[in-house]
C-alpha atoms as a PDB file:
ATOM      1  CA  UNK A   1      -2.105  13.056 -13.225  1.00  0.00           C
ATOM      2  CA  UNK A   2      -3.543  15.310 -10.114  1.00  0.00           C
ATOM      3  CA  UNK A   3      -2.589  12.757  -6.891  1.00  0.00           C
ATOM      4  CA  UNK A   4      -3.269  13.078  -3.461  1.00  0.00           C
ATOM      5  CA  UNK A   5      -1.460  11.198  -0.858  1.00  0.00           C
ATOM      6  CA  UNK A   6      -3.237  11.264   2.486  1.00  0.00           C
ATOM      7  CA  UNK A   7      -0.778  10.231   5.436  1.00  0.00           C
ATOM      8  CA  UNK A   8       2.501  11.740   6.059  1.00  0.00           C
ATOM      9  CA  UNK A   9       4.150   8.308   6.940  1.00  0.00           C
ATOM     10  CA  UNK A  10       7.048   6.594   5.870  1.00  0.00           C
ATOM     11  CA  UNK A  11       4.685   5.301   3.232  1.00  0.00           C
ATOM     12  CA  UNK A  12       2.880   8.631   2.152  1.00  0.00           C
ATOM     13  CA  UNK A  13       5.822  10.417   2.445  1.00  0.00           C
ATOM     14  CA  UNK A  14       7.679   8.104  -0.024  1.00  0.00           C
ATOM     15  CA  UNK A  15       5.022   7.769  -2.517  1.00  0.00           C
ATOM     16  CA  UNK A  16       4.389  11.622  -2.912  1.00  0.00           C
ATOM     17  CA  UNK A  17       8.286  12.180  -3.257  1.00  0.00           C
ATOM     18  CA  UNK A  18       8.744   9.194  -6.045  1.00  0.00           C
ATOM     19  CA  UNK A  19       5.057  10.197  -7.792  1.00  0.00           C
ATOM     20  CA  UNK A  20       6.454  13.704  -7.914  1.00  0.00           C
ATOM     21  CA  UNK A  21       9.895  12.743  -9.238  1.00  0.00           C
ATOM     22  CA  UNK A  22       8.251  10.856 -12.230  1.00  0.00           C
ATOM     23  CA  UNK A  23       6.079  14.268 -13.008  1.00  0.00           C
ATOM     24  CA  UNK A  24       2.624  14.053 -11.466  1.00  0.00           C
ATOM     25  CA  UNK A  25       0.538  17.100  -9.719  1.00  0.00           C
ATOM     26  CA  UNK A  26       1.012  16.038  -5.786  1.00  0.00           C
ATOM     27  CA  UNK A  27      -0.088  16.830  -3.098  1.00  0.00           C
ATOM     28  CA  UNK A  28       0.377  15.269   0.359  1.00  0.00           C
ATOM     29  CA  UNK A  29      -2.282  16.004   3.298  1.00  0.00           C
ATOM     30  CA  UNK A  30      -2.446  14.314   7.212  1.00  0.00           C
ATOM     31  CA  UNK A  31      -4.836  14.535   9.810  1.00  0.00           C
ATOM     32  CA  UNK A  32      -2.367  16.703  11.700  1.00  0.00           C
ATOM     33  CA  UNK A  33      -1.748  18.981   9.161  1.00  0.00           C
ATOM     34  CA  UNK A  34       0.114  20.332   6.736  1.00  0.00           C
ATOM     35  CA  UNK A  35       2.973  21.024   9.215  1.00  0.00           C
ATOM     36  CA  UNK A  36       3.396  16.760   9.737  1.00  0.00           C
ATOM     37  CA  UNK A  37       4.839  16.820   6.104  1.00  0.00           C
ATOM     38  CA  UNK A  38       8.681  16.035   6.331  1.00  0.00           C
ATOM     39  CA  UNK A  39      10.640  19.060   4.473  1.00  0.00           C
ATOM     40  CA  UNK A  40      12.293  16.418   2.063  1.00  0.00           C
ATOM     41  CA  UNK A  41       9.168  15.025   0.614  1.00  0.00           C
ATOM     42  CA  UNK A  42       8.082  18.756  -0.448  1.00  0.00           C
ATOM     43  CA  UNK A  43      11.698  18.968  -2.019  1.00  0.00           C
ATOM     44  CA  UNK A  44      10.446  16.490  -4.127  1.00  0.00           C
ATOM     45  CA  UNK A  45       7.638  18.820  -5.907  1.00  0.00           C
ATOM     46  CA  UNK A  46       5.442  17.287  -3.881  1.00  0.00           C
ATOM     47  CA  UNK A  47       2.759  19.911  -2.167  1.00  0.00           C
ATOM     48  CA  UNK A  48       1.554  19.818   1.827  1.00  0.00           C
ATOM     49  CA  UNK A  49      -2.578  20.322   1.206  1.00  0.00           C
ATOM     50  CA  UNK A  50      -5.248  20.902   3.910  1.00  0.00           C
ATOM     51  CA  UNK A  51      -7.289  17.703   4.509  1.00  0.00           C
ATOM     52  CA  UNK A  52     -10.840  19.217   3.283  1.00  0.00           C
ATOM     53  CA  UNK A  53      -8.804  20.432   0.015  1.00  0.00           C
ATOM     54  CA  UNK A  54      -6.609  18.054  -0.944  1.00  0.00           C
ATOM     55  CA  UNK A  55      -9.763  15.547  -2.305  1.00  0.00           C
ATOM     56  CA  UNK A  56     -11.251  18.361  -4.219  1.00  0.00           C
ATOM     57  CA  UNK A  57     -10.592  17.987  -8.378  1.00  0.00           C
ATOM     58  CA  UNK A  58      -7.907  14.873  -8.375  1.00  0.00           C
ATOM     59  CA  UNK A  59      -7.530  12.101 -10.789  1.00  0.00           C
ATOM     60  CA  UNK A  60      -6.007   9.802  -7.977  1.00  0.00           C
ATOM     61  CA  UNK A  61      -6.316   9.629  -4.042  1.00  0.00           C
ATOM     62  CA  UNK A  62      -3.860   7.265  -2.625  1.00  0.00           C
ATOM     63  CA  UNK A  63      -5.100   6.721   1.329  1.00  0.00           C
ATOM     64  CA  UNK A  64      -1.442   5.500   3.343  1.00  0.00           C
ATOM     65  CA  UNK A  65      -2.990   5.723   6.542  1.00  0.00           C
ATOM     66  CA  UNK A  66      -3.346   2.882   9.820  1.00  0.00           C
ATOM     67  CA  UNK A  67      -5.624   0.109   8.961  1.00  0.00           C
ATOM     68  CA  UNK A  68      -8.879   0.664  10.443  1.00  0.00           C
ATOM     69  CA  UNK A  69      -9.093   4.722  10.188  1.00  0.00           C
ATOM     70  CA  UNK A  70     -10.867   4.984   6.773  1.00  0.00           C
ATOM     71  CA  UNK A  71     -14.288   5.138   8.231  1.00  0.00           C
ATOM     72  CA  UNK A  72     -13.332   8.597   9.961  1.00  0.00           C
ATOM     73  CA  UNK A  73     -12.968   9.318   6.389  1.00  0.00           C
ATOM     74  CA  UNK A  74     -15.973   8.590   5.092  1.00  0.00           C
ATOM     75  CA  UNK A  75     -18.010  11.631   5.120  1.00  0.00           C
ATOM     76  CA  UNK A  76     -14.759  13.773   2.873  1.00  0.00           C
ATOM     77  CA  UNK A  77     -15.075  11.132   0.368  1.00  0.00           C
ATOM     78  CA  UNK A  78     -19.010  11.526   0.332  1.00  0.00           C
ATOM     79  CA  UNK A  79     -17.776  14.855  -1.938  1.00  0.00           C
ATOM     80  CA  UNK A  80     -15.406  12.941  -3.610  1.00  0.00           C
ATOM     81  CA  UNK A  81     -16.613  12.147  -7.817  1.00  0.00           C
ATOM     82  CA  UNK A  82     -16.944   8.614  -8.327  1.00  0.00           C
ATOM     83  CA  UNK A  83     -14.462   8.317 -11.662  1.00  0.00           C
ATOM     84  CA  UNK A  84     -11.702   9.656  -8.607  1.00  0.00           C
ATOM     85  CA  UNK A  85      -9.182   6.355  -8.457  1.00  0.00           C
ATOM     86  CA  UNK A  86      -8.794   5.871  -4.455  1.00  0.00           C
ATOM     87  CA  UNK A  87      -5.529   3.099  -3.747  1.00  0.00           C
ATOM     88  CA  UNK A  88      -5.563   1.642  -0.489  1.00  0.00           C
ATOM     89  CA  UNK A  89      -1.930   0.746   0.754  1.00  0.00           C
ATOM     90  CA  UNK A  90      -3.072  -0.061   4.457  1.00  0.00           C
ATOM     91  CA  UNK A  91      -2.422  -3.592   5.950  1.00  0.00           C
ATOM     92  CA  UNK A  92      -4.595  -5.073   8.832  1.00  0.00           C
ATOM     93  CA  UNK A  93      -2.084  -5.939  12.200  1.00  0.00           C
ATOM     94  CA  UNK A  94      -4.442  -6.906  15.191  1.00  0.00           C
ATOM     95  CA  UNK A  95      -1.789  -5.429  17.676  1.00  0.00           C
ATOM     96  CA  UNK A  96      -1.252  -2.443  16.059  1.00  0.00           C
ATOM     97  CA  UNK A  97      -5.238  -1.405  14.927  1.00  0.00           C
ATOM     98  CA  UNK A  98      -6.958  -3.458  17.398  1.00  0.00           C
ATOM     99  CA  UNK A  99      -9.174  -6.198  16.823  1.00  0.00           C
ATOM    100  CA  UNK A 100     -11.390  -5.996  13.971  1.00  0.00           C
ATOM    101  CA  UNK A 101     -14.167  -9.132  14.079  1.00  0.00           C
ATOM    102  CA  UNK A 102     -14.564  -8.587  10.357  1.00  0.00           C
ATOM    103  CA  UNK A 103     -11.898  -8.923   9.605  1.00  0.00           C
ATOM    104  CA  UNK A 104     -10.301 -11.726  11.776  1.00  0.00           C
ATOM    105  CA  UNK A 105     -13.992 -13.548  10.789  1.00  0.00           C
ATOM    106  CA  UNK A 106     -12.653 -13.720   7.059  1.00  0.00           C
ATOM    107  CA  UNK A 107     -13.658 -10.519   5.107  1.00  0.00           C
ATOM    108  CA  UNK A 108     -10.954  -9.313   2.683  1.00  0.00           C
ATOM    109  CA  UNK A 109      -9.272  -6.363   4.511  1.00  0.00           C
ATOM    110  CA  UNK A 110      -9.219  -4.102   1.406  1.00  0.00           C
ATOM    111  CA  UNK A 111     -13.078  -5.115   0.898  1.00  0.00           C
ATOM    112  CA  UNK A 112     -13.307  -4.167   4.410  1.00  0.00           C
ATOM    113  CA  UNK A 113     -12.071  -0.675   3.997  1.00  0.00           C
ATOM    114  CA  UNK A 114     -14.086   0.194   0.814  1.00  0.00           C
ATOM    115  CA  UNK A 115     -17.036  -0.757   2.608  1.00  0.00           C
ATOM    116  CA  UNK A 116     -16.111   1.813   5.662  1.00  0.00           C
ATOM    117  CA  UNK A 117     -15.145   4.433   3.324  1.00  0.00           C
ATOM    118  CA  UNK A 118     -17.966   4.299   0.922  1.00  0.00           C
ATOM    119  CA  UNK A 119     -16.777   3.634  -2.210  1.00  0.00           C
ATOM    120  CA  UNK A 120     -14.452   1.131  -4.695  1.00  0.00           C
ATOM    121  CA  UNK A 121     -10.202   0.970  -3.792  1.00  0.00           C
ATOM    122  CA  UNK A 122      -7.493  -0.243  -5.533  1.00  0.00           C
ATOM    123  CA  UNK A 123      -4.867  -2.455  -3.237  1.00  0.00           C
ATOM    124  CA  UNK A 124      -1.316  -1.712  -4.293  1.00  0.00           C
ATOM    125  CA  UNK A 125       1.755  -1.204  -2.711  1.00  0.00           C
ATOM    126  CA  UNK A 126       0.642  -3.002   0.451  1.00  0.00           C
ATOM    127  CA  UNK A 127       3.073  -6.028  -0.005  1.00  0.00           C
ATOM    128  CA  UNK A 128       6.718  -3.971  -0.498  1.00  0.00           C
ATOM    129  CA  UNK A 129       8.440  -2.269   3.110  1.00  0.00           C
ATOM    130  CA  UNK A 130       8.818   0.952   2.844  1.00  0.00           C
ATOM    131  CA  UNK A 131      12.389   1.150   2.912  1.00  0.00           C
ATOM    132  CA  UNK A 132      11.935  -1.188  -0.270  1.00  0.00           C
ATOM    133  CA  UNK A 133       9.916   1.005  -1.720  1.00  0.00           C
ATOM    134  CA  UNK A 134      12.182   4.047  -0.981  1.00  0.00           C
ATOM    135  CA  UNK A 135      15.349   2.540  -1.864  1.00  0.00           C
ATOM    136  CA  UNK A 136      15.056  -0.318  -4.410  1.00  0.00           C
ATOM    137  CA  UNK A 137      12.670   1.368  -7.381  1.00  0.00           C
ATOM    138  CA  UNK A 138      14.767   1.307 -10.515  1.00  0.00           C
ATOM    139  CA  UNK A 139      13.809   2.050 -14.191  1.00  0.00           C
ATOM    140  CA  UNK A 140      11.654  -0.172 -16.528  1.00  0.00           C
ATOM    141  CA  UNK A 141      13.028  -3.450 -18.433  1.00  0.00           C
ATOM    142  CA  UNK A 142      15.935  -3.210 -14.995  1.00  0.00           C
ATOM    143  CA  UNK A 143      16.990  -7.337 -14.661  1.00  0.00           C
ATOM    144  CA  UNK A 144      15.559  -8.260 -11.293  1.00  0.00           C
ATOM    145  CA  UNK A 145      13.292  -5.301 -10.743  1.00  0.00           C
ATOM    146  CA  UNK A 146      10.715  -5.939  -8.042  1.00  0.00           C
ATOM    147  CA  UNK A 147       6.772  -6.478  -8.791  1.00  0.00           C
ATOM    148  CA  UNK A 148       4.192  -4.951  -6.953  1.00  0.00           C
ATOM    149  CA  UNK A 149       0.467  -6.534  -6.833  1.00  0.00           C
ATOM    150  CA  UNK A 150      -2.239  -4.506  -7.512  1.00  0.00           C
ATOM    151  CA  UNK A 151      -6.174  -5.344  -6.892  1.00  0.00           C
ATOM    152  CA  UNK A 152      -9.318  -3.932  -8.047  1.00  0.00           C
ATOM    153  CA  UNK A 153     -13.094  -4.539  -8.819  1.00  0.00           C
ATOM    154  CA  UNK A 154     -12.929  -1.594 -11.662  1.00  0.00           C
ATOM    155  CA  UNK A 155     -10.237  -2.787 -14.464  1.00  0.00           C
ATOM    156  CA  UNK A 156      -9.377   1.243 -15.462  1.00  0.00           C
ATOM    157  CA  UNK A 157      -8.700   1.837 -12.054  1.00  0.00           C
ATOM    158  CA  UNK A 158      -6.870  -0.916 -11.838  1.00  0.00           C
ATOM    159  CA  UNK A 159      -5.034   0.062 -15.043  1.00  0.00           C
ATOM    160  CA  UNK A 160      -4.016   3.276 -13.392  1.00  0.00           C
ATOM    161  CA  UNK A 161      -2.896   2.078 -10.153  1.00  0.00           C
ATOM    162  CA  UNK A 162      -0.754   0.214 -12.431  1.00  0.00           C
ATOM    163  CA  UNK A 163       0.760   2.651 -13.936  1.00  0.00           C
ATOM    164  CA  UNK A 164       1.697   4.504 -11.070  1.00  0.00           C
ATOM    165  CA  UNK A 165       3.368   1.366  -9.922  1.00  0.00           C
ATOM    166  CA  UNK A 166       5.618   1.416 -12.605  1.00  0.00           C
ATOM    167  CA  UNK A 167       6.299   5.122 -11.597  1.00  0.00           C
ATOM    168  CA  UNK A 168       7.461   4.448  -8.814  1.00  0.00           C
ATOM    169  CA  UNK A 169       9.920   1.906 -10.145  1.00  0.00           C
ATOM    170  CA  UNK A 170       8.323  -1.477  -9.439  1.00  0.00           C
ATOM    171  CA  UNK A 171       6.691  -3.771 -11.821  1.00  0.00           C
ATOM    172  CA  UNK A 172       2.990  -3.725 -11.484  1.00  0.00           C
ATOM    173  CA  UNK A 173       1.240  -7.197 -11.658  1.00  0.00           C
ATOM    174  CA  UNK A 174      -2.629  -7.144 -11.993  1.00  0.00           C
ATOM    175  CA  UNK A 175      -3.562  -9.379  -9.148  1.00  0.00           C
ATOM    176  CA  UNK A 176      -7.440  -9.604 -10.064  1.00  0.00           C
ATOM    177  CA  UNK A 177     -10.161  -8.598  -8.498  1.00  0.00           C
ATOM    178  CA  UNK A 178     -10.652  -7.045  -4.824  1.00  0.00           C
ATOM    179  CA  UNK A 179     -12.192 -10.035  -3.177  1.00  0.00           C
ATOM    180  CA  UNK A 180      -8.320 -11.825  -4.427  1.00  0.00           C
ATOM    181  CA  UNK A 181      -6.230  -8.985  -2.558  1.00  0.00           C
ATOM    182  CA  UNK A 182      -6.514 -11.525   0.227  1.00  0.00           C
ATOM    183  CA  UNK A 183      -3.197 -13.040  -1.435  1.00  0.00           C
ATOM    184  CA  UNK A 184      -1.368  -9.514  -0.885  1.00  0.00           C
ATOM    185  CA  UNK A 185      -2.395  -9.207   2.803  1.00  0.00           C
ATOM    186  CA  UNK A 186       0.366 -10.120   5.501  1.00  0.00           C
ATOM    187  CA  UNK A 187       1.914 -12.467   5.877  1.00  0.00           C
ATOM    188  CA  UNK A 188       1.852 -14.481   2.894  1.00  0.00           C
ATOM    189  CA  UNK A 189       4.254 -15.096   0.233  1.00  0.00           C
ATOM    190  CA  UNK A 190       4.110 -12.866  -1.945  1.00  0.00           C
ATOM    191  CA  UNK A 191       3.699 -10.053   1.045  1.00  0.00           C
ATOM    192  CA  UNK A 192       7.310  -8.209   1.550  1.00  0.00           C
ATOM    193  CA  UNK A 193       9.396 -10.668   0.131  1.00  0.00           C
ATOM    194  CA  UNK A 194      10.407  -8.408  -2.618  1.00  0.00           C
ATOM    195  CA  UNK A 195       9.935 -10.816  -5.614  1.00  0.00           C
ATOM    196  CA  UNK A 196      10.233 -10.328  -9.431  1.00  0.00           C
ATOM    197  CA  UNK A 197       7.052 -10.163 -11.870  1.00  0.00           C
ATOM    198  CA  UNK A 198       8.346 -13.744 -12.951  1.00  0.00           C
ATOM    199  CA  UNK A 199       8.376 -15.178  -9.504  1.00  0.00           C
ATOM    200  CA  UNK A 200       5.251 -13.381  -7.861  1.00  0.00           C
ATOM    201  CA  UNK A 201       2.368 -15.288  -9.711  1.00  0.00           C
ATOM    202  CA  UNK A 202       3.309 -18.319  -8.069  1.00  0.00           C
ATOM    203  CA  UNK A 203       3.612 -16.998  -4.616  1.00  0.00           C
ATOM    204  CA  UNK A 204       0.222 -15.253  -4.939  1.00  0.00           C
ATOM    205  CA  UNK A 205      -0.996 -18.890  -5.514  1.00  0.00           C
ATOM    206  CA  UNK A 206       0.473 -20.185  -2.859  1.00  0.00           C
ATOM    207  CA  UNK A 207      -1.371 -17.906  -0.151  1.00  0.00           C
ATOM    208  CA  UNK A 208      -3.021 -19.713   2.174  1.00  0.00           C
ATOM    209  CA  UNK A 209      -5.207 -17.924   4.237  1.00  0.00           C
ATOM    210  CA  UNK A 210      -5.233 -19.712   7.581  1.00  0.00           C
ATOM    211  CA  UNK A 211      -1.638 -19.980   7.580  1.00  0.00           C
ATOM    212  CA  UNK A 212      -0.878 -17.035   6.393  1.00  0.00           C
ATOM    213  CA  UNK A 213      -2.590 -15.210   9.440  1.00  0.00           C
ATOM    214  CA  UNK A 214      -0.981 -17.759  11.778  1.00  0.00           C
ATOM    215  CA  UNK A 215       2.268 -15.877  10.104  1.00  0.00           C
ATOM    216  CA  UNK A 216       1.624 -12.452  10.282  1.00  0.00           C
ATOM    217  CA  UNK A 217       0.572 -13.142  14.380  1.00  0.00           C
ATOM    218  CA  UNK A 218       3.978 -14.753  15.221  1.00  0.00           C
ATOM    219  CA  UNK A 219       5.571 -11.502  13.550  1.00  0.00           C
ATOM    220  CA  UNK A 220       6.507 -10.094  17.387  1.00  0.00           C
ATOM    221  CA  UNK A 221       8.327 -13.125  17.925  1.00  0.00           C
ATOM    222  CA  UNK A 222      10.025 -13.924  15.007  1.00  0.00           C
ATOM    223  CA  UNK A 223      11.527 -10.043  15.020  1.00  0.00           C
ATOM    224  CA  UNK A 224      12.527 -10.460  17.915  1.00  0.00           C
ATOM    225  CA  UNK A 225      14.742 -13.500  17.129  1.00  0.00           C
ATOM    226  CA  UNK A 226      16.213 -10.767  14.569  1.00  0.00           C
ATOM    227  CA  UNK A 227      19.642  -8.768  15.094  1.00  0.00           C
ATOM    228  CA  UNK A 228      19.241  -5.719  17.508  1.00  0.00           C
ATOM    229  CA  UNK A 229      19.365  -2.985  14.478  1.00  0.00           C
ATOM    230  CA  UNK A 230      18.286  -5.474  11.689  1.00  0.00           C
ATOM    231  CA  UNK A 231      18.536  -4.732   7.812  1.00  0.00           C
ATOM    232  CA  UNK A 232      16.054  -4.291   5.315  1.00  0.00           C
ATOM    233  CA  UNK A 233      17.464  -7.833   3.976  1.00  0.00           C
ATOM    234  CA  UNK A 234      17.313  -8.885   6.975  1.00  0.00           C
ATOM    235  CA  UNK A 235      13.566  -8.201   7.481  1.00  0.00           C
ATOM    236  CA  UNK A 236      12.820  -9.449   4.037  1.00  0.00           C
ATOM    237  CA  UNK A 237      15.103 -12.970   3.910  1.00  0.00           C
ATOM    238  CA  UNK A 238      12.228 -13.279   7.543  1.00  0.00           C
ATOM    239  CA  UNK A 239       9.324 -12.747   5.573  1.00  0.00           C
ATOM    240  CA  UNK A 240      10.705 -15.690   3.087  1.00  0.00           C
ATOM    241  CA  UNK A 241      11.631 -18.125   5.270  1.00  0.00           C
ATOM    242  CA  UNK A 242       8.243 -18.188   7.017  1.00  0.00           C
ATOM    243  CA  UNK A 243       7.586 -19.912   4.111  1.00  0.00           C
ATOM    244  CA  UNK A 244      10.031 -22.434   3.046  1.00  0.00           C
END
């Protein structure tokens, strides 16, 4: 498939190296230019794109940008043809984004972006760390791979975002529709715990939403209580005991 990451983050940056590896047409494109692109994500395969180009004639868009940004996107998507699969990765944190009354009023941050953009997104790969995502993909039908969620209104779309899950080397789980990506956002269970595609249903059931948020706010302090350099495992065994 034609893909184009926009964001040159940890997270773009990742996902354009691993969606290169397993054979796609990438390119990667940032608001500050093709220049922001890390020299080891282009040894990849992967291709640093101008903004205005890199939307033009692509089967996929995946947007890893900062919550809350997408509306400055709005009029490049207006160009953008609707059968185009957009993937939104982004995950709302008051103290990083800012406040966002929408948003801390109840509306489904993914729902919340589409609406800002313009048009339908697939959630997926929201709910795995990046340095999950960079170090612990490993090959289909692997015992204990991890499972990623993946919401959408539109089930092909879905159905691709899926498949470019597996890619990537997670298991993808069709979490339902958009308005349900709710049980993906921070900080429930089944957000960065790193779970298998047998043990993620249940924590996507489990989400509460009012505790959940109460969660993802105490995240300053409860990283704090963490070592001084701590581990991906570290970070993850936090995310699960919030929850026990």
């Amino acid at each position: 498939m034609k893909i184009t990451v926009i964001g040159a983050g940890a997270i773009g940056g990742n996902l354009a190296a691993k969606l290169s590896t397993a054979g796609h047409d990438v390119q990667i494109a940032d608001a500050r230019g093709p220049e922001a692109v890390r020299a080891e994500v282009l040894e990849s395969g992967a291709r640093a794109a101008d903004l205005a180009d890199a939307v033009q004639d692509r089967d996929v868009i995946v947007l890893a940008i900062p919550f809350g940004v997408a509306g400055k996107l709005a009029d490049l998507f207006a160009t953008v043809p609707d059968e185009t699969v957009v993937i939104d990765t982004s995950n709302y944190y008051p103290h990083l984004s800012g406040q966002i009354e929408a948003v801390d009023n109840g509306q489904v941050e993914s729902v919340w972006n589409a609406e800002q953009l313009g048009r339908p997104v697939v959630k997926a790969w929201n709910a795995a760390l990046a340095g999950t995502q960079q170090t612990k993909g490993v090959p289909a039908g692997t015992p204990g791979r991890i499972a990623i969620p993946v919401a959408g209104d539109s089930e092909e779309a879905r159905r691709v975002a899926m498949q470019l899950v597996d890619d990537t080397g997670f298991d993808p789980y069709d979490a339902g529709t958009l308005a349900d990506s709710w049980r993906q956002q921070p900080n429930g269970p089944a957000y960065c715990t790193e779970l298998t595609l047998d043990e993620l249903p249940a924590a996507l059931a489990a989400a509460d939403r009012a505790k959940d948020v109460r969660v993802r706010n105490s995240l300053p302090e409860r990283f704090a209580a963490l070592p001084a350099d701590p581990t991906l495992a570290d970070v993850v065994e936090m995310n699960r005991a919030a929850h026990r």
